[in-house]
N, C-alpha and C. Protein backbone atom coordinates (compact mmCIF):
# COMPACT_ATOMS: atom_id res chain seq x y z
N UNK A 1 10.74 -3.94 -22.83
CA UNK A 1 11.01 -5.20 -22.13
C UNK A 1 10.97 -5.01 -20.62
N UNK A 2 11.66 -3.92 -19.68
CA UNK A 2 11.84 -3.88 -18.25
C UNK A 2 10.56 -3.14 -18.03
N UNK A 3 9.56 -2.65 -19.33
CA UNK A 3 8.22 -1.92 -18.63
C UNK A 3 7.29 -3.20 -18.07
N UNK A 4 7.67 -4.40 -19.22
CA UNK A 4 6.70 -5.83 -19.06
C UNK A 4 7.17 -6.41 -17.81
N UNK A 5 8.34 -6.76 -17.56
CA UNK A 5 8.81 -7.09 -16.65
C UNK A 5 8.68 -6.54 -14.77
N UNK A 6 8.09 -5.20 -15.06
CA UNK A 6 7.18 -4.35 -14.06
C UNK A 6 5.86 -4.95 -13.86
N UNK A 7 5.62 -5.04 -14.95
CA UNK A 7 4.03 -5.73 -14.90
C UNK A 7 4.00 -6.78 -14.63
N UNK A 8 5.27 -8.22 -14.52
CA UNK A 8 5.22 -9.33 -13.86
C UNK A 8 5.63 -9.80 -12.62
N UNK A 9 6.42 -8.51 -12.45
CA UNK A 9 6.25 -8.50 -11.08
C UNK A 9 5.26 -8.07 -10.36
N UNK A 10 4.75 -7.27 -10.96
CA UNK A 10 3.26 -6.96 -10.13
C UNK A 10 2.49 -7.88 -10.04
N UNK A 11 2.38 -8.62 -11.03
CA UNK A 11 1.33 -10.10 -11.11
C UNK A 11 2.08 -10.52 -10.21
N UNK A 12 3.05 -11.35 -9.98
CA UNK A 12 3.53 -12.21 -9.26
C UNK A 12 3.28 -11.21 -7.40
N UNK A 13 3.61 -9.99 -7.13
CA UNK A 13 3.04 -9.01 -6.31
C UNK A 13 1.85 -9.70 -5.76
N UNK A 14 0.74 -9.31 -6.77
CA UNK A 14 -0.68 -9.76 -6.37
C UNK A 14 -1.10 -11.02 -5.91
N UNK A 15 -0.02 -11.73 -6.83
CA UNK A 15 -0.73 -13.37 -6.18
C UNK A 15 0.00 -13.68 -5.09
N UNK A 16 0.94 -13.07 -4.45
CA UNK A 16 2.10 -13.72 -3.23
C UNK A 16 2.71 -13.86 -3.24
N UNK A 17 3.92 -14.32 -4.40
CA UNK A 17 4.85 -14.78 -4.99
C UNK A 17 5.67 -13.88 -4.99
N UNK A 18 6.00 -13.45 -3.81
CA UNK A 18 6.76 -12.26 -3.33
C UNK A 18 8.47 -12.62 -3.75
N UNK A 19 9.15 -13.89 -4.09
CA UNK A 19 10.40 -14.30 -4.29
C UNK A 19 10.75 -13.61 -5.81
N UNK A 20 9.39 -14.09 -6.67
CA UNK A 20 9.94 -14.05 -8.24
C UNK A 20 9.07 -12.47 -8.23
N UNK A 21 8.35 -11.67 -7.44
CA UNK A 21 8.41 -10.49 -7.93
C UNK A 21 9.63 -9.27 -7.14
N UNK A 22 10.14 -10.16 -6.34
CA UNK A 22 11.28 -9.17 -6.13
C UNK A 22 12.49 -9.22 -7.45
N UNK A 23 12.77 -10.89 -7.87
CA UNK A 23 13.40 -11.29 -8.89
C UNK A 23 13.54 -10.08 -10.17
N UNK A 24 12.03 -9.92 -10.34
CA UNK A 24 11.53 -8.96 -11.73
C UNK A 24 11.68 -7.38 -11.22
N UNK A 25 11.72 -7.37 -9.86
CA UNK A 25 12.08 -5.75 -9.44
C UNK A 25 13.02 -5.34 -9.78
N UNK A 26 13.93 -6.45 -9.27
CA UNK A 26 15.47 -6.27 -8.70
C UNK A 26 15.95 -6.16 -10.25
N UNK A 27 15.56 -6.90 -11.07
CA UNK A 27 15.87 -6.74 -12.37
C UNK A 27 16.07 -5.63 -13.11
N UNK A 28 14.75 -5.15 -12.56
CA UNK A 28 14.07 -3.28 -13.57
C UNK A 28 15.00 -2.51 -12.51
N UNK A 29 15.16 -2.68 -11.69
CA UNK A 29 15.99 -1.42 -10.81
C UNK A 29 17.40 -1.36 -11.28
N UNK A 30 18.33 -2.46 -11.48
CA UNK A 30 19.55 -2.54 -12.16
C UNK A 30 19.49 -1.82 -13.62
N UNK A 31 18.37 -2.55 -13.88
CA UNK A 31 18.82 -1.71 -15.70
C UNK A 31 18.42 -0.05 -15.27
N UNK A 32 17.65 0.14 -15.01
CA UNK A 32 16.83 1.78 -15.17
C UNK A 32 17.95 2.29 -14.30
N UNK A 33 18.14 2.14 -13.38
CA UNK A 33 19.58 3.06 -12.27
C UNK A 33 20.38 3.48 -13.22
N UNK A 34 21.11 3.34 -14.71
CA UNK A 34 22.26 3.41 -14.64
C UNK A 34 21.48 4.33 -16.38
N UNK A 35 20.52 4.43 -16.31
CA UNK A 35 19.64 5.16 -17.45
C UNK A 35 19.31 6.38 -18.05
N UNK A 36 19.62 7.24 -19.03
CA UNK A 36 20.56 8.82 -18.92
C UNK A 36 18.77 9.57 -18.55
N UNK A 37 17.80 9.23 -19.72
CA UNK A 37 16.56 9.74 -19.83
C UNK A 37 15.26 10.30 -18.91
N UNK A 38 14.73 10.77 -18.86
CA UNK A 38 14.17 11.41 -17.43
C UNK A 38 13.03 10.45 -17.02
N UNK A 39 12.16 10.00 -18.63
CA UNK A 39 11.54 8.46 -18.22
C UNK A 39 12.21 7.32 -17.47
N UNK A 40 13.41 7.07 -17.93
CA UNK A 40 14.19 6.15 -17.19
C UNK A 40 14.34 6.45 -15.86
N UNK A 41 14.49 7.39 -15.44
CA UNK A 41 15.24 7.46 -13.86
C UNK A 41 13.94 7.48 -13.23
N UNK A 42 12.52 7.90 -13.99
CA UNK A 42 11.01 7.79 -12.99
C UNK A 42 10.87 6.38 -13.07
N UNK A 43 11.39 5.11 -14.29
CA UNK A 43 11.39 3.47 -13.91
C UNK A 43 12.07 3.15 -13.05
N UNK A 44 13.13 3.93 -13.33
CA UNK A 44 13.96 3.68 -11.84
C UNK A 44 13.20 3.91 -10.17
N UNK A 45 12.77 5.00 -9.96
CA UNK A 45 12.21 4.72 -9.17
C UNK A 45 10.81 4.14 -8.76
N UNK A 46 10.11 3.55 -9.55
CA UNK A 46 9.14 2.74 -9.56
C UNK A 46 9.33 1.65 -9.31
N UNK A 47 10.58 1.15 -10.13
CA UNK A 47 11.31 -0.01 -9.70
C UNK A 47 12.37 0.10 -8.15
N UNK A 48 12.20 0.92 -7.73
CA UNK A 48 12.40 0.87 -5.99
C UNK A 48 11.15 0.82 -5.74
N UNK A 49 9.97 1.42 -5.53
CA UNK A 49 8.77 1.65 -4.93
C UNK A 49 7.82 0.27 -5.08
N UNK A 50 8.50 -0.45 -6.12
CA UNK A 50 7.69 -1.87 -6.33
C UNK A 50 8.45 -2.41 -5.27
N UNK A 51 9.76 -2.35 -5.01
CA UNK A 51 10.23 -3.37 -4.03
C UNK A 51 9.85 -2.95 -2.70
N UNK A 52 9.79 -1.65 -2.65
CA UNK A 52 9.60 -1.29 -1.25
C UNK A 52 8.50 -1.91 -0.38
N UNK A 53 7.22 -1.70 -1.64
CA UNK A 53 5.90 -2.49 -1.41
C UNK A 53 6.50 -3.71 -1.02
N UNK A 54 7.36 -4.63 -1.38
CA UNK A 54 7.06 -6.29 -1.34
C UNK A 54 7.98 -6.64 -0.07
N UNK A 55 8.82 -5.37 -0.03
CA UNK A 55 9.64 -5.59 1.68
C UNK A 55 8.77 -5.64 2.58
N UNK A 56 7.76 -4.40 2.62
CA UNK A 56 6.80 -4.10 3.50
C UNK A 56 5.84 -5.09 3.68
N UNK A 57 5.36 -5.93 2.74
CA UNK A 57 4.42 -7.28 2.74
C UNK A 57 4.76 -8.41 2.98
N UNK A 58 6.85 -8.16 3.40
CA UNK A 58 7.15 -9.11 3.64
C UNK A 58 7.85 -8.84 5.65
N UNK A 59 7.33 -8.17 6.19
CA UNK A 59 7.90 -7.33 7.02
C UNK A 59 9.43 -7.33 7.50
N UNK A 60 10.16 -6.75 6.35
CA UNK A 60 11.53 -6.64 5.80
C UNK A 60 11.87 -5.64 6.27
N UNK A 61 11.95 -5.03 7.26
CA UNK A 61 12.37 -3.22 7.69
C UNK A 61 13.81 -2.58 6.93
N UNK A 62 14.49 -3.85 7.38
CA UNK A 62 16.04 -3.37 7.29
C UNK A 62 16.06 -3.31 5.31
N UNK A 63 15.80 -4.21 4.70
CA UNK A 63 15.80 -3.75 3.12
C UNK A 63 14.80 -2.98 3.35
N UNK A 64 13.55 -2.64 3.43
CA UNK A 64 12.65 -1.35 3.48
C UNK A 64 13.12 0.44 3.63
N UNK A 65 14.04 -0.42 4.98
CA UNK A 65 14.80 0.92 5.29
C UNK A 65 16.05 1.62 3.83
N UNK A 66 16.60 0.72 3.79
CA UNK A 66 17.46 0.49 2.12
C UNK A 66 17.14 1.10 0.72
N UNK A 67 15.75 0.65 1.09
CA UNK A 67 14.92 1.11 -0.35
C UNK A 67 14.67 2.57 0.00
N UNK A 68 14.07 3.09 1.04
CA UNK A 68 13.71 4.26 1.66
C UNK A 68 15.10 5.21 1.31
N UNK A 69 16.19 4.95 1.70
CA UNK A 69 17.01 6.07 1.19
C UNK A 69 17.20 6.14 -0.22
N UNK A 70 17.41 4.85 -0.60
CA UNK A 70 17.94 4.88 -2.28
C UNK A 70 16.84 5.77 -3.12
N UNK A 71 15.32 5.22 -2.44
CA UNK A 71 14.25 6.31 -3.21
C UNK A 71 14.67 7.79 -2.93
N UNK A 72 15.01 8.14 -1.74
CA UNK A 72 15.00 9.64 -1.39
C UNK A 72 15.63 10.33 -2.65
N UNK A 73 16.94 9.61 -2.93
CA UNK A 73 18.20 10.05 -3.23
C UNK A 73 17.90 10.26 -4.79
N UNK A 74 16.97 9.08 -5.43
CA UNK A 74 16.78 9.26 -6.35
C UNK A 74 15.36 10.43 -7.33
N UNK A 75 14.63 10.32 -6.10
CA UNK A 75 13.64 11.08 -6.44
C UNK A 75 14.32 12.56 -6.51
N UNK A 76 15.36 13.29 -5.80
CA UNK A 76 15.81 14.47 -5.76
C UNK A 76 16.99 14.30 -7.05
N UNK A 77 16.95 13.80 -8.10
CA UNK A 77 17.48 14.00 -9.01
C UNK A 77 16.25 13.60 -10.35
N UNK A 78 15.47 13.82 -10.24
CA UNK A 78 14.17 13.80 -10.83
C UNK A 78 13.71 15.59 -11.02
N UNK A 79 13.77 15.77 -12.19
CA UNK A 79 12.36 17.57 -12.75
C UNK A 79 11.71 17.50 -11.22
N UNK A 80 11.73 18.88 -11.26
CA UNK A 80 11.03 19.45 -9.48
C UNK A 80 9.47 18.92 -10.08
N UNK A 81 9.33 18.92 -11.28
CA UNK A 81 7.63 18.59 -11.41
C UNK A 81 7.08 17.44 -11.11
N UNK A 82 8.36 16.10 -11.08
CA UNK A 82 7.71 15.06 -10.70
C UNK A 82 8.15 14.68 -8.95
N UNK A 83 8.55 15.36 -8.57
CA UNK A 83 9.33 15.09 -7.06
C UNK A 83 8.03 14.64 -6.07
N UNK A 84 7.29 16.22 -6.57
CA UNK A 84 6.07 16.03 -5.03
C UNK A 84 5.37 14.69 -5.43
N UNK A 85 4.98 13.97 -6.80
CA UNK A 85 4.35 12.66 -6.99
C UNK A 85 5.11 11.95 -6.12
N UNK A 86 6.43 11.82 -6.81
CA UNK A 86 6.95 10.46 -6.14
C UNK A 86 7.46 10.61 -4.88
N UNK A 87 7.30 11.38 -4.35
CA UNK A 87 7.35 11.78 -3.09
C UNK A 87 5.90 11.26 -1.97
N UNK A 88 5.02 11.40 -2.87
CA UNK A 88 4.08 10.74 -2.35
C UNK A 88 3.87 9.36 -2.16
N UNK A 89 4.38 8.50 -3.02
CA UNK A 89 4.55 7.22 -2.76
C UNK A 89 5.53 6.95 -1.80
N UNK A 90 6.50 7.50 -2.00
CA UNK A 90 7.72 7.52 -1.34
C UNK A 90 7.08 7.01 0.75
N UNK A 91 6.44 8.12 0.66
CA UNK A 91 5.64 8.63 2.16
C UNK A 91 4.99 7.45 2.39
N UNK A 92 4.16 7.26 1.28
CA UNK A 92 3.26 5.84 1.82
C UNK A 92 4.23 4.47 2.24
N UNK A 93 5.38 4.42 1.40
CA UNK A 93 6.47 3.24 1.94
C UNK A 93 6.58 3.50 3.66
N UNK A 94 7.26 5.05 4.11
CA UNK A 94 7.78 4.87 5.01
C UNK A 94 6.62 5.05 5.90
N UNK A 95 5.57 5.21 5.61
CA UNK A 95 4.39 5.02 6.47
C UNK A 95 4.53 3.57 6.84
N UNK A 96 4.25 2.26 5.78
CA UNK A 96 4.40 1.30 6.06
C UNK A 96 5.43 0.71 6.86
N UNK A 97 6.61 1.10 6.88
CA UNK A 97 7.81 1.11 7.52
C UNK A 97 7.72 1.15 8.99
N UNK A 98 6.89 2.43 9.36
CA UNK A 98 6.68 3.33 10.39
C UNK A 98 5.36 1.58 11.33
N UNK A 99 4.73 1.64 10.26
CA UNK A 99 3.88 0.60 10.91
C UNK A 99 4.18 -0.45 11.11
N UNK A 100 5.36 -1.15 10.85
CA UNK A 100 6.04 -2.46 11.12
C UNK A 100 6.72 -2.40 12.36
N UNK A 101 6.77 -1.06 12.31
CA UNK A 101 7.95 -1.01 13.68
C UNK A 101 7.22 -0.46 14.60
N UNK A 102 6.06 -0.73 14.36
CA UNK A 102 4.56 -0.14 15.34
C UNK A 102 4.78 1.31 16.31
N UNK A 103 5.29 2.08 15.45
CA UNK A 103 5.37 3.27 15.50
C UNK A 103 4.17 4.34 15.09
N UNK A 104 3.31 4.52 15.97
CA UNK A 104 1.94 4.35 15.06
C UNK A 104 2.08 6.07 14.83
N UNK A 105 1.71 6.62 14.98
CA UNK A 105 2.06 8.34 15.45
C UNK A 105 2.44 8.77 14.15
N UNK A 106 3.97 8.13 13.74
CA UNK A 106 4.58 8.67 12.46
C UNK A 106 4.04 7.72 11.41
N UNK A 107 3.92 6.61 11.47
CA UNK A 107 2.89 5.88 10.61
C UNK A 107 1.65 6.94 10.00
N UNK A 108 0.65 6.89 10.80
CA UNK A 108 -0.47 7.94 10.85
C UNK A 108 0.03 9.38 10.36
N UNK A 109 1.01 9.94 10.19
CA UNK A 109 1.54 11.21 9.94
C UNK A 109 1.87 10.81 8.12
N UNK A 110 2.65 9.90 7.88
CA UNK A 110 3.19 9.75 6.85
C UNK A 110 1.94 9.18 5.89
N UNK A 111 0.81 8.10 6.65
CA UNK A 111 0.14 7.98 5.55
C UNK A 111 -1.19 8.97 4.89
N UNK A 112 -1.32 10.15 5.91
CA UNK A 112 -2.15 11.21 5.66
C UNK A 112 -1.50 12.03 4.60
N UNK A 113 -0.27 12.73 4.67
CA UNK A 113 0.75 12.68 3.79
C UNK A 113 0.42 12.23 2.40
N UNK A 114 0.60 11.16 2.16
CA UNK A 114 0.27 10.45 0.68
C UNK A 114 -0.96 10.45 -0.10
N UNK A 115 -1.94 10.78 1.15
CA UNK A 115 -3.81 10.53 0.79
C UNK A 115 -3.77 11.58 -0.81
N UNK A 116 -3.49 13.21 -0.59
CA UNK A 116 -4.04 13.63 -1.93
C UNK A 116 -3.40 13.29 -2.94
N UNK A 117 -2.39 13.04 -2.87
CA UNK A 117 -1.82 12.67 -4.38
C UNK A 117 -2.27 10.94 -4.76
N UNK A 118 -2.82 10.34 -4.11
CA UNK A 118 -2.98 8.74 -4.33
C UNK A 118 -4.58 9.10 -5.30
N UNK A 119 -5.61 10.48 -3.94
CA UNK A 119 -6.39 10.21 -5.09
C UNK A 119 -6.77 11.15 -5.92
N UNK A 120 -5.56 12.27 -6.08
CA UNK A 120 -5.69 12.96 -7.54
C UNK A 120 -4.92 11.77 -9.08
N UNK A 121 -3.86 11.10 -7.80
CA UNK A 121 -3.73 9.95 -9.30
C UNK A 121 -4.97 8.99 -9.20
N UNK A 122 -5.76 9.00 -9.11
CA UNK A 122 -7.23 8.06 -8.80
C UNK A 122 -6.79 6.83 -8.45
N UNK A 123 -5.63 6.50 -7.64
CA UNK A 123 -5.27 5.09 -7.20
C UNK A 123 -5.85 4.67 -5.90
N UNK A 124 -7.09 4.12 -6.39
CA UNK A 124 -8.57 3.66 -5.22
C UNK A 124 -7.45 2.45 -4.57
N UNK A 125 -6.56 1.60 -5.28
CA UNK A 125 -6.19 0.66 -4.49
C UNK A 125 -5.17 1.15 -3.20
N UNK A 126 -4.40 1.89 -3.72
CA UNK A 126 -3.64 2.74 -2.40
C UNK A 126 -4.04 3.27 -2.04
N UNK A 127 -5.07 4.13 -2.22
CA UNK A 127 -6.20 4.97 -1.15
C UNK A 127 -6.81 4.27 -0.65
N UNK A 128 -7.07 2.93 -0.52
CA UNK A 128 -7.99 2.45 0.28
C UNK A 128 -7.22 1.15 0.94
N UNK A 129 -5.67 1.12 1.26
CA UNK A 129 -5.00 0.52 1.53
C UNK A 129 -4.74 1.33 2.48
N UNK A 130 -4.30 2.49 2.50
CA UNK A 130 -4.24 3.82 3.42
C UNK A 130 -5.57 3.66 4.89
N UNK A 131 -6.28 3.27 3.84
CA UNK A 131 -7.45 3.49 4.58
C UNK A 131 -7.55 2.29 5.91
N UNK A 132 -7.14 1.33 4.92
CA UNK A 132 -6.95 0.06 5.88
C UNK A 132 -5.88 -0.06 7.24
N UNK A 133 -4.69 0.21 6.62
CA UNK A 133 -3.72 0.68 7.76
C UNK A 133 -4.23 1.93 8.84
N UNK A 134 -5.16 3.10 8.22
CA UNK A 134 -5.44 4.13 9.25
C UNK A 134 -6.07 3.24 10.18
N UNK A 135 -7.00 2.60 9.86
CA UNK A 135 -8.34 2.01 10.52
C UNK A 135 -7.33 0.40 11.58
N UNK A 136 -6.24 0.14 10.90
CA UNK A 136 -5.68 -0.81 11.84
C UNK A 136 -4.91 -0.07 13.17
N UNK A 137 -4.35 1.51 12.60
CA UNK A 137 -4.15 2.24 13.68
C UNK A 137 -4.59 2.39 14.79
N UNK A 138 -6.07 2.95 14.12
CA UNK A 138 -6.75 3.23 14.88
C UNK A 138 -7.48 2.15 16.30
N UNK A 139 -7.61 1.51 15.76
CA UNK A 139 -8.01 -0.15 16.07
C UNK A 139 -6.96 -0.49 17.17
N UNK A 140 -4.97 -0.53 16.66
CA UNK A 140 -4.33 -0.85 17.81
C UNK A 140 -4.30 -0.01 18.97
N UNK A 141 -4.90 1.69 18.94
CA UNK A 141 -5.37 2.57 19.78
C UNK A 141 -6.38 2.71 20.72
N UNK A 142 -6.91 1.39 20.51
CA UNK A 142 -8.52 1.31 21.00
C UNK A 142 -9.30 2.36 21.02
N UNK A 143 -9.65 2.61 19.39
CA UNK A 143 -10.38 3.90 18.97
C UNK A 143 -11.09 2.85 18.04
N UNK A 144 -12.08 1.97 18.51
CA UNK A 144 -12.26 0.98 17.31
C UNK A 144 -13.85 1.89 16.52
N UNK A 145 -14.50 2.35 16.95
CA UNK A 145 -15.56 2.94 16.38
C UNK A 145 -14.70 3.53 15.15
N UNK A 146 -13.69 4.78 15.21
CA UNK A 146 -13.15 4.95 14.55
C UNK A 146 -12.65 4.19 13.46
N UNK A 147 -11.72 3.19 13.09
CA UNK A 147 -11.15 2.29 13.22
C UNK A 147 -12.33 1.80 12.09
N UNK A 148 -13.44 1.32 12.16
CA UNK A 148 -14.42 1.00 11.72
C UNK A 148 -14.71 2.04 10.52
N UNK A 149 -14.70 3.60 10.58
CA UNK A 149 -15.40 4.13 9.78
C UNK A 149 -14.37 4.09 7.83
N UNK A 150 -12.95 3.34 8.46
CA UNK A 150 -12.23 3.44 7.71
C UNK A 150 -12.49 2.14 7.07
N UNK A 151 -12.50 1.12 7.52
CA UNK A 151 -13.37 -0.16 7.43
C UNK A 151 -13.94 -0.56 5.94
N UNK A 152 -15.11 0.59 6.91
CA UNK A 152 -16.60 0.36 6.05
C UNK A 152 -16.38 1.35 4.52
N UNK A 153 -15.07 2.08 4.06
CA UNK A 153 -15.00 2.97 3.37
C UNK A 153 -14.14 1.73 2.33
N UNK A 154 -13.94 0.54 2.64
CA UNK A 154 -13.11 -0.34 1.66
C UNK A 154 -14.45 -1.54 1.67
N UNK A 155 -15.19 -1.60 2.01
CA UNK A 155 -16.33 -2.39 2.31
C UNK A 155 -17.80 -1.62 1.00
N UNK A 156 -17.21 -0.55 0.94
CA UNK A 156 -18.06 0.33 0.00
C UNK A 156 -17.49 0.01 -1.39
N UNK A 157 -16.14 0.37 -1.60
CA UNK A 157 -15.19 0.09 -2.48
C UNK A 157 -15.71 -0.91 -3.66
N UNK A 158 -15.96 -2.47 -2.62
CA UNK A 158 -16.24 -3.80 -2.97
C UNK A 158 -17.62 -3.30 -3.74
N UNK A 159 -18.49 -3.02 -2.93
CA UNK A 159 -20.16 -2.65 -3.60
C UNK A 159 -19.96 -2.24 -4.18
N UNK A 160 -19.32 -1.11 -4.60
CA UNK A 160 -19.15 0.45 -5.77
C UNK A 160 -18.59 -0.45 -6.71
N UNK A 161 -17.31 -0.66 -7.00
CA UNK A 161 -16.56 -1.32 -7.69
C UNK A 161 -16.15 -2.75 -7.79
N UNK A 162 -16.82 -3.57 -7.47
CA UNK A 162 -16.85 -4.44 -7.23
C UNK A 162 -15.43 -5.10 -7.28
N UNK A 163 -14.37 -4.32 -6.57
CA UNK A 163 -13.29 -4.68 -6.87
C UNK A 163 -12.10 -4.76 -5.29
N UNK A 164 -11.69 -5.72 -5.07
CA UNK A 164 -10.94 -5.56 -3.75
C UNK A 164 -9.45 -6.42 -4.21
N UNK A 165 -8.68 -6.77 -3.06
CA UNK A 165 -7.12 -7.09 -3.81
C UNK A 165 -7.39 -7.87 -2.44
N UNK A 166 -5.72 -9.06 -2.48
CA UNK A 166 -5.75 -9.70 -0.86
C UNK A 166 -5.54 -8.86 -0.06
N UNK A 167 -5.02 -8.27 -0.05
CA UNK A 167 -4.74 -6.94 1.33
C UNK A 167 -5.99 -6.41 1.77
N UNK A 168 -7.34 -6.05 1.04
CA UNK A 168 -7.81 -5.02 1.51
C UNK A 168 -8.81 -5.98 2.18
N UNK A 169 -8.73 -7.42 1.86
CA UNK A 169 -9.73 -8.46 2.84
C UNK A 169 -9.95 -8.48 3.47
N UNK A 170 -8.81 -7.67 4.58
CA UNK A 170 -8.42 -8.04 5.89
C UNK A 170 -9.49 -7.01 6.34
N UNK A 171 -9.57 -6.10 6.09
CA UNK A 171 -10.82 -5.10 6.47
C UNK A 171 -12.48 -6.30 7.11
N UNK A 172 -12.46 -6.76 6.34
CA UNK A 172 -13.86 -7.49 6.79
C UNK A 172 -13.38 -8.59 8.20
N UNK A 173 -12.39 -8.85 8.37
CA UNK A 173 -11.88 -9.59 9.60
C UNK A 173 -12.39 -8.46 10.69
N UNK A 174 -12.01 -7.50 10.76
CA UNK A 174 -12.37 -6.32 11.13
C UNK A 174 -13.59 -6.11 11.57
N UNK A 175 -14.15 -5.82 10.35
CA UNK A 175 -15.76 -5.66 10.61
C UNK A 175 -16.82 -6.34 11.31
N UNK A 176 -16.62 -7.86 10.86
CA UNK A 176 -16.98 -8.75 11.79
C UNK A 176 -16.54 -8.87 13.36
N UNK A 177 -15.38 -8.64 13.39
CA UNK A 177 -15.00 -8.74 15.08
C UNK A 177 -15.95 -7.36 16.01
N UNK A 178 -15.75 -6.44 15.25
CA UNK A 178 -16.76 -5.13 15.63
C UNK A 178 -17.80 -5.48 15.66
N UNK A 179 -18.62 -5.72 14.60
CA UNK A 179 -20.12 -6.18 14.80
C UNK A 179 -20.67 -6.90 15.93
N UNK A 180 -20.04 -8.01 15.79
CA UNK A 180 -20.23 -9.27 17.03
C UNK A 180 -19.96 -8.44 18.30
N UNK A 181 -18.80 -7.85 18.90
CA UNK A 181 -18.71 -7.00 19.62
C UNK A 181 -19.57 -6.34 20.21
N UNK A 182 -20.44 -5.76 19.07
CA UNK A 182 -21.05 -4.79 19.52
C UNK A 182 -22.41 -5.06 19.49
N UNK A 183 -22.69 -6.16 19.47
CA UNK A 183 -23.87 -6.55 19.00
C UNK A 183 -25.02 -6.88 18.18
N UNK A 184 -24.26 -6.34 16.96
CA UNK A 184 -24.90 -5.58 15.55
C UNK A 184 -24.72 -6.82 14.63
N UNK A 185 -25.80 -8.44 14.83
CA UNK A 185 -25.73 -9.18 13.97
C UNK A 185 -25.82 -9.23 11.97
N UNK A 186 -27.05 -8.11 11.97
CA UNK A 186 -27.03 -7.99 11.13
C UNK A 186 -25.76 -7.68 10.46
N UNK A 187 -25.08 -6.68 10.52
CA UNK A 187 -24.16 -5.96 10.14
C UNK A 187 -22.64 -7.06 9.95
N UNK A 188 -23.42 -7.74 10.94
CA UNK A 188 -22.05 -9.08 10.91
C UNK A 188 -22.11 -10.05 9.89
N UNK A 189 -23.47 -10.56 9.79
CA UNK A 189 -23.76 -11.56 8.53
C UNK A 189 -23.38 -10.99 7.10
N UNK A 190 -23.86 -9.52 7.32
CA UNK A 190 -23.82 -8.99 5.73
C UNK A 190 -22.14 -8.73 5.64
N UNK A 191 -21.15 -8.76 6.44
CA UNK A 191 -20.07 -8.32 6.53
C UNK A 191 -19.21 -9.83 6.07
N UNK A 192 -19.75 -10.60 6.57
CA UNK A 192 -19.28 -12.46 6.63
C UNK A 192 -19.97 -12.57 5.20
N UNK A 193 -20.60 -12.26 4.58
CA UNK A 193 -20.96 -12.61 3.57
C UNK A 193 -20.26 -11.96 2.02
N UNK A 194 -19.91 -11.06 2.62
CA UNK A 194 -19.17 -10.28 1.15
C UNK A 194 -17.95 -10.45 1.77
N UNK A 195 -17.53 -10.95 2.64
CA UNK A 195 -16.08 -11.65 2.58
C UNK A 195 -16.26 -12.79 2.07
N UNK A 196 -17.09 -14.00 2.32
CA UNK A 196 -17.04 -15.07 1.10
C UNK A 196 -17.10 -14.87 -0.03
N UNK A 197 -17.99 -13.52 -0.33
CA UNK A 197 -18.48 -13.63 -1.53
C UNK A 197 -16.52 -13.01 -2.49
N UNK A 198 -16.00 -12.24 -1.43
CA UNK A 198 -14.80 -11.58 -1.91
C UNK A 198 -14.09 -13.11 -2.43
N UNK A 199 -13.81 -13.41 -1.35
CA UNK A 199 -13.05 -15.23 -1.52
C UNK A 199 -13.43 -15.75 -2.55
């Protein structure tokens, strides 16, 4: 029942409905916290790491920050075998964290951090969410060439897999402002175009 209830909050996650998927977080985190089994206490913290995500999308620092210790605390009572995983997610939260509070430095530190384990678990959507935040880094650095190569690596994603989420859209806002920039129409139309076509 609280595994389904993960999964509707994630739906509700994906579409925006950031109220009723904290609802279904907040739910799974109460029951699993208080749970003897070693599966249970890894729902448990999944069910922090889902909320952490929806603080961060909601730019919530102070519960972000909240979630950030409660994960610490809980991941170090977790088998040493699963620590360094969830430790890795863990990193990508306070990366996000780090980037709300436009702290870019430790942002950029924490989400390099998370990169191998996102894609030895083959999670293309957080690896290339990573990718998006590096490249917005980079971008508020005025390193935009840079900035770009991270871009065009979620712009591939779409072609390869024909698969993108609302978050990773924002990449082609991106691309286009570069192109035009720089002169590079082509590159702009074809960029404006697989963002409609994303839409």
């Amino acid at each position: 029942l609280y595994s389904v209830r993960i999964d509707i909050g994630n739906i509700y996650y994906h579409t925006m409905n950031y109220d009723k998927a904290l609802h279904y977080f907040n739910l799974c985190k109460e029951y699993y916290k208080n749970q003897p089994t070693v599966n249970d206490k890894r729902a448990y913290v999944v069910s922090l790491y889902s909320l952490g995500k929806t603080y961060w999308r909601l730019g919530n620092t102070e519960q972000l920050n909240e979630i950030i210790k409660e994960s610490e605390i809980a991941i170090h009572k977790l088998p040493s075998r699963f620590q360094e995983f969830e430790t890795a997610y863990l990193n990508y939260l306070k990366a996000g964290n780090h980037f709300l509070k436009k702290d870019y430095d430790n942002s950029k530190i924490y989400f390099e951090n998370s990169l191998s384990i996102l894609r030895s678990n083959e999670d293309f959507t957080n690896e290339h969410i990573v990718y998006l935040y590096l490249g917005k880094i980079a971008w508020e650095q005025n390193q935009k060439a840079n900035a770009i190569t991270y871009f065009q690596r979620i712009d591939e994603l779409f072609r390869t897999k024909n698969f993108l989420n609302y978050e990773l859209r924002e990449a082609y806002e991106y691309l286009i402002t570069y192109y035009k920039e720089t002169g590079q129409p082509e590159k702009q139309l074809e960029a404006t175009e697989n963002l409609l076509l994303l839409n």
